[in-house]
N, C-alpha and C. Protein backbone atom coordinates (compact mmCIF):
# COMPACT_ATOMS: atom_id res chain seq x y z
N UNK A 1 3.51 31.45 -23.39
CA UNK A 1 3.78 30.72 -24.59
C UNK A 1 4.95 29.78 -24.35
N UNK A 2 4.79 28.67 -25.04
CA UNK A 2 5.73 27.62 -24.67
C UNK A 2 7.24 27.39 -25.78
N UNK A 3 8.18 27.21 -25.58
CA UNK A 3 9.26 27.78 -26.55
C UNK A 3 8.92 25.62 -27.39
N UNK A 4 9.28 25.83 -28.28
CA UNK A 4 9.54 24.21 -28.92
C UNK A 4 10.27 23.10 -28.16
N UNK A 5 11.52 23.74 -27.33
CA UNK A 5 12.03 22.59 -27.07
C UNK A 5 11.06 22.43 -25.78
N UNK A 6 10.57 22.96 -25.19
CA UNK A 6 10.12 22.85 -23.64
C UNK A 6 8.56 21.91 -23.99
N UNK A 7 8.22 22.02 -25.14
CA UNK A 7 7.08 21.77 -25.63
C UNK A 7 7.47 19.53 -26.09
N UNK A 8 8.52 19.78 -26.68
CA UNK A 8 9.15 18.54 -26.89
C UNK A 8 9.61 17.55 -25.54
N UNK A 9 10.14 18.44 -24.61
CA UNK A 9 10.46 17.89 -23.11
C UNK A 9 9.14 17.74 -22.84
N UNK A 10 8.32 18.12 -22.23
CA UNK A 10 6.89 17.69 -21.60
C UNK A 10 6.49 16.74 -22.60
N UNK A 11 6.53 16.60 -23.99
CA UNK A 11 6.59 14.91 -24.39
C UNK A 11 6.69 13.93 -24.78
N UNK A 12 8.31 14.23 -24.26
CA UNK A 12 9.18 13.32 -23.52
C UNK A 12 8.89 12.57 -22.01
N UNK A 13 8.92 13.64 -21.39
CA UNK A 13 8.43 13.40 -20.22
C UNK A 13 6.86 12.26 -19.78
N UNK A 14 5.82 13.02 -20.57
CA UNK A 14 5.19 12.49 -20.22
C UNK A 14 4.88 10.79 -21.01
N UNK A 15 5.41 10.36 -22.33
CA UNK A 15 5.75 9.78 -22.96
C UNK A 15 6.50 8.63 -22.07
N UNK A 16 7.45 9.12 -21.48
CA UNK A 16 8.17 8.18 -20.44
C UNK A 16 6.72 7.54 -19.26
N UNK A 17 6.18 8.69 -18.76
CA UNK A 17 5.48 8.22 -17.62
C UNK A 17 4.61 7.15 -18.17
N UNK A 18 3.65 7.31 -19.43
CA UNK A 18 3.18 5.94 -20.27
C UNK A 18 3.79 5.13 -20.05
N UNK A 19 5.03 5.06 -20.93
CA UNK A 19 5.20 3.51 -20.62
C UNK A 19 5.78 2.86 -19.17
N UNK A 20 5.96 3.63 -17.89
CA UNK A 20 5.76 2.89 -16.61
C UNK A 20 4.50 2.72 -16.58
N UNK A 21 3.15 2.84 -17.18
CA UNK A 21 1.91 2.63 -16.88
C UNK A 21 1.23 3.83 -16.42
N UNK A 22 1.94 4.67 -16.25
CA UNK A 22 1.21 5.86 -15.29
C UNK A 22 0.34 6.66 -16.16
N UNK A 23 -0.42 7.90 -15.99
CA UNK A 23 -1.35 8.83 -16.26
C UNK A 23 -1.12 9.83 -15.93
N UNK A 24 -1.43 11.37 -16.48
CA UNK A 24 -1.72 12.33 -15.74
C UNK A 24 -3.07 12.76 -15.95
N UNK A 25 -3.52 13.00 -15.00
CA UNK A 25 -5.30 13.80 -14.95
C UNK A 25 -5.64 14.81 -13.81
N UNK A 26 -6.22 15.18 -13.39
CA UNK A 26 -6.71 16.28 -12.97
C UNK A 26 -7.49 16.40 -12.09
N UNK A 27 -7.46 16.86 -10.84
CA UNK A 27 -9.00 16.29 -9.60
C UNK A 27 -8.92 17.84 -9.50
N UNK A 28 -10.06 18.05 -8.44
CA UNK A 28 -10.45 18.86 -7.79
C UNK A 28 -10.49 18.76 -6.76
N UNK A 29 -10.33 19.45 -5.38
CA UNK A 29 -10.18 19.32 -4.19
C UNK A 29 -9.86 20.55 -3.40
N UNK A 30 -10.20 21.00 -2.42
CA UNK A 30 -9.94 21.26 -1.15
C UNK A 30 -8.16 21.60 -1.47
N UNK A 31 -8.12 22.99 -0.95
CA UNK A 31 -6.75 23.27 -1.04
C UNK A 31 -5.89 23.05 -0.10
N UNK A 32 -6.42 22.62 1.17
CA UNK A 32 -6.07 22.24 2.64
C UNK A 32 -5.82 20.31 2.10
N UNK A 33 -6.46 20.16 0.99
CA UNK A 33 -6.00 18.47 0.70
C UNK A 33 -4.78 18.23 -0.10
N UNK A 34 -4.06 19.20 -0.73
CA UNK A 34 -3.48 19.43 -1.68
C UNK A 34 -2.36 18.56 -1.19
N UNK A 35 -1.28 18.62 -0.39
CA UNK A 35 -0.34 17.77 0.01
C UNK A 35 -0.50 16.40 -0.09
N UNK A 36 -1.74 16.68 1.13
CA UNK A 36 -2.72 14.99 1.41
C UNK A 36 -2.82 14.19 -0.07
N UNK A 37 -3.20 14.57 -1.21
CA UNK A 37 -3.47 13.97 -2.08
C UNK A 37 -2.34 13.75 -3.00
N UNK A 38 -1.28 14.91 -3.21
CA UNK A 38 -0.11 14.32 -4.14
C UNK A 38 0.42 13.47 -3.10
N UNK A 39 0.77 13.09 -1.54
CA UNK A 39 1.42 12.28 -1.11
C UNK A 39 0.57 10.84 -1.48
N UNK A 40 -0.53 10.89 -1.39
CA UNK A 40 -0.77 9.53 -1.62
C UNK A 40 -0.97 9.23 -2.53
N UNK A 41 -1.12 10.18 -4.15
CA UNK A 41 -0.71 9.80 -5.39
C UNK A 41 0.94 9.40 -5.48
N UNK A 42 1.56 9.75 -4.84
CA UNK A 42 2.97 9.11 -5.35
C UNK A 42 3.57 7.87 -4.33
N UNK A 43 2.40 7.69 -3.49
CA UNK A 43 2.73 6.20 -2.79
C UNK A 43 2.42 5.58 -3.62
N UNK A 44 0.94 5.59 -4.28
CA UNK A 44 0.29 4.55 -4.95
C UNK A 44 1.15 4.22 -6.05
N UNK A 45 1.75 5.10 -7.11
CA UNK A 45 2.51 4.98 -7.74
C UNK A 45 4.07 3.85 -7.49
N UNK A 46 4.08 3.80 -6.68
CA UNK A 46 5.16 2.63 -6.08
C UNK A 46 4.99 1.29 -5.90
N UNK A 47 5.77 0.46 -6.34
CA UNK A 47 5.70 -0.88 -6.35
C UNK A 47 6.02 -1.44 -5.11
N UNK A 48 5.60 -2.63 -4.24
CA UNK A 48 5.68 -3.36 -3.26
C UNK A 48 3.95 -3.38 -2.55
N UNK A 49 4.28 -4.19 -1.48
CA UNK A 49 3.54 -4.12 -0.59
C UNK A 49 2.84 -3.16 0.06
N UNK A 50 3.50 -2.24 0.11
CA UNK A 50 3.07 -1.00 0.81
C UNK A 50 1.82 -0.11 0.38
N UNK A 51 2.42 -0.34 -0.85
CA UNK A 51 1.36 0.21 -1.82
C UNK A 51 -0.02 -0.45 -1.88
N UNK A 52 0.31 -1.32 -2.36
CA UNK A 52 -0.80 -2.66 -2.57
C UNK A 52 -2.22 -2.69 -1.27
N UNK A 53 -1.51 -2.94 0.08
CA UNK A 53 -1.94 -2.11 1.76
C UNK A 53 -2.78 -0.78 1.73
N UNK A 54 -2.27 0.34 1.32
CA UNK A 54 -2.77 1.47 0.99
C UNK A 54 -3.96 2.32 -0.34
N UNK A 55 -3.56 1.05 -1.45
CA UNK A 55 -4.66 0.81 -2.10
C UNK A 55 -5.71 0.27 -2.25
N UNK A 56 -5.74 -0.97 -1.21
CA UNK A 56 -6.96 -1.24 -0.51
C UNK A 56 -7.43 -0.76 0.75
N UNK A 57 -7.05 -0.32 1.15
CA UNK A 57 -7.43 1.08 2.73
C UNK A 57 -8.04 1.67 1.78
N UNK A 58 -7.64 2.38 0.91
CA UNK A 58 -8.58 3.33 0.46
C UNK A 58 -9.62 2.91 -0.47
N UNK A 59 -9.65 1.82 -1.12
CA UNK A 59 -10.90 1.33 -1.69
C UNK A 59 -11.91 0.75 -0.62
N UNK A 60 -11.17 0.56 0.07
CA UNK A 60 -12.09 0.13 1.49
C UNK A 60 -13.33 1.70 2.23
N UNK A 61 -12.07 2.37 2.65
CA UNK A 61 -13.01 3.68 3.33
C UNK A 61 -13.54 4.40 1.70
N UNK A 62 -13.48 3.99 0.83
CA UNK A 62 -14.02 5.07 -0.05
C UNK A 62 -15.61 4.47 -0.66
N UNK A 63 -15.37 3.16 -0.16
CA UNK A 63 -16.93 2.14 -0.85
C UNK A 63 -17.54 2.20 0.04
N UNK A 64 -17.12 2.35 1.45
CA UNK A 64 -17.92 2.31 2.60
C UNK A 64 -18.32 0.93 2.86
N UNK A 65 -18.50 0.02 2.93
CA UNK A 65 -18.57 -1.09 2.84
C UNK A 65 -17.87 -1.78 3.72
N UNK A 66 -18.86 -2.74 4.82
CA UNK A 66 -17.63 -3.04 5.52
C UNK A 66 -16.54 -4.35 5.12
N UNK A 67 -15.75 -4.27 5.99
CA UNK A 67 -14.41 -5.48 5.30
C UNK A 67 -14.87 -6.83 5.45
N UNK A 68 -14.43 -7.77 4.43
CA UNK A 68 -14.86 -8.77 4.11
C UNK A 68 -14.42 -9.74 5.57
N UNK A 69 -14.62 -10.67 5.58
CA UNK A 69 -14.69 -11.59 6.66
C UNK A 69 -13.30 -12.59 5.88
N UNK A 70 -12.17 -12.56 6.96
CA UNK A 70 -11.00 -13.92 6.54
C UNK A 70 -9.94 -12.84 6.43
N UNK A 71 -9.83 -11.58 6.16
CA UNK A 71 -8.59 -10.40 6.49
C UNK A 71 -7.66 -10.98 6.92
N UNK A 72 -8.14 -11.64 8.32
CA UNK A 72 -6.95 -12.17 9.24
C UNK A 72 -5.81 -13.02 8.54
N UNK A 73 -6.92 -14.38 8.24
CA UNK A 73 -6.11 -15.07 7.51
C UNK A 73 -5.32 -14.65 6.22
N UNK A 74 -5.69 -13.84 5.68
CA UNK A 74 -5.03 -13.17 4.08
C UNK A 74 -3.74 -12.58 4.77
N UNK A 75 -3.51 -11.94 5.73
CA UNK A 75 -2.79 -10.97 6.40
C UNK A 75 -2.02 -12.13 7.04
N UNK A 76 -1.87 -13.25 7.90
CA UNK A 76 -1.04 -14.02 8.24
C UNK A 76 -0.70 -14.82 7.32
N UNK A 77 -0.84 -14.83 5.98
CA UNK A 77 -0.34 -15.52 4.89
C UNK A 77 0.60 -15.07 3.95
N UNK A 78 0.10 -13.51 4.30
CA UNK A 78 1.33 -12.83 3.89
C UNK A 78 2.82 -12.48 4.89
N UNK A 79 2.35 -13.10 5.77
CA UNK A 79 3.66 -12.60 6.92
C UNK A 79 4.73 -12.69 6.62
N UNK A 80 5.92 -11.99 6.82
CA UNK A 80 7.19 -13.07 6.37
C UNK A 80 7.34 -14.11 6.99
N UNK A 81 7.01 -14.32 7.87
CA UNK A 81 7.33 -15.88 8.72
C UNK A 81 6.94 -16.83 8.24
N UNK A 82 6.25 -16.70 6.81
CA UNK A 82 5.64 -18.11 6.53
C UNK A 82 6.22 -18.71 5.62
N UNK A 83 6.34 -19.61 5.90
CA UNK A 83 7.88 -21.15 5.57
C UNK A 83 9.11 -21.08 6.04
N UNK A 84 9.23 -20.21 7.22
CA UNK A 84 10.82 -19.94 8.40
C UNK A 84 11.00 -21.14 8.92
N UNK A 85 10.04 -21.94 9.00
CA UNK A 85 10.41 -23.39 10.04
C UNK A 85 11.26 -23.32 11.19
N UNK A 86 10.06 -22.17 11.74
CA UNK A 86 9.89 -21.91 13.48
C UNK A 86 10.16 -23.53 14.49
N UNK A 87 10.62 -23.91 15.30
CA UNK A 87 10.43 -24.65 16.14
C UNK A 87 9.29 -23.74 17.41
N UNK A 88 8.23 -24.26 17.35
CA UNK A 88 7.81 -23.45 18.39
C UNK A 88 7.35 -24.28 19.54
N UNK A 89 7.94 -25.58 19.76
CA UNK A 89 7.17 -26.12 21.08
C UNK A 89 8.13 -25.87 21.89
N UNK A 90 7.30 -26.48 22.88
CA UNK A 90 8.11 -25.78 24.00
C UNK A 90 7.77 -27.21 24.73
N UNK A 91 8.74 -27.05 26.01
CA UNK A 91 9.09 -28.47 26.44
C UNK A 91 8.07 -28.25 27.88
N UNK A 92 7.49 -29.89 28.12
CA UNK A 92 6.17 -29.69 29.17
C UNK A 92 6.97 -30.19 30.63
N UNK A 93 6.57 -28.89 31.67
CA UNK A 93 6.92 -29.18 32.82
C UNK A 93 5.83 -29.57 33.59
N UNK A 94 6.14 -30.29 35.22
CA UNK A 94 4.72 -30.33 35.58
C UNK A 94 4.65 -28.81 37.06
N UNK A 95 5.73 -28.08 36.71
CA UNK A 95 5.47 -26.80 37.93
C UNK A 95 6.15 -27.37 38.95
N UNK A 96 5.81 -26.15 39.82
CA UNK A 96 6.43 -26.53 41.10
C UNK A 96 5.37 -26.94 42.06
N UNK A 97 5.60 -27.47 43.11
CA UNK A 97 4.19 -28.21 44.13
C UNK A 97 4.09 -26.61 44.90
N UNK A 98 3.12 -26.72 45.22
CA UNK A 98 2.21 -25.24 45.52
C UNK A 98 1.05 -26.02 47.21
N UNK A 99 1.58 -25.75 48.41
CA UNK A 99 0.55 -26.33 49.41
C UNK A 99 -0.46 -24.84 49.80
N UNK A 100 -2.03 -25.33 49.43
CA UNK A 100 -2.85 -24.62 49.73
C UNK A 100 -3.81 -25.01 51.02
């Protein structure tokens, strides 16, 4: 049995998690997954990149489906290097003479 205030904390609690957007619900699984799955429920839960990466990995292996064609380019657009204004040439020699 749950005392009132403990009943009021859980929601509170969960009241808070709403308004970051979040949910609580309920899976089923494999008790050997149990770690496996709260760790990557509380990545997903995180803001950045990282997340974002890991939430499409797994919509990826979970549709089965293979990956769209241009990845590459999406993935070098996100690089940080893009707008560093690299100098990248490089200055042209003609070698050294080589007698064969």
């Amino acid at each position: 049995m749950i005392n009132p205030a403990q009943k009021k904390a859980i929601q509170n609690y969960r009241a808070r998690l709403t308004q970051r957007g979040l949910t609580r619900f309920e899976i089923m699984a494999l008790e050997s997954d149990r770690e496996l799955i709260r760790t990557l429920a509380r990545r997903l839960t995180e803001e950045g990149p990282e997340a974002e990466q890991l939430r499409l990995a797994v919509k990826t292996a979970v549709s089965g489906e293979p990956p769209k064609p241009g990845n590459i380019l999406t993935a070098l657009r996100r690089s940080p290097l893009v707008g560093a204004d690299l100098d990248l040439s490089r200055p042209r020699e003609e070698g050294r003479k080589v007698d064969l």
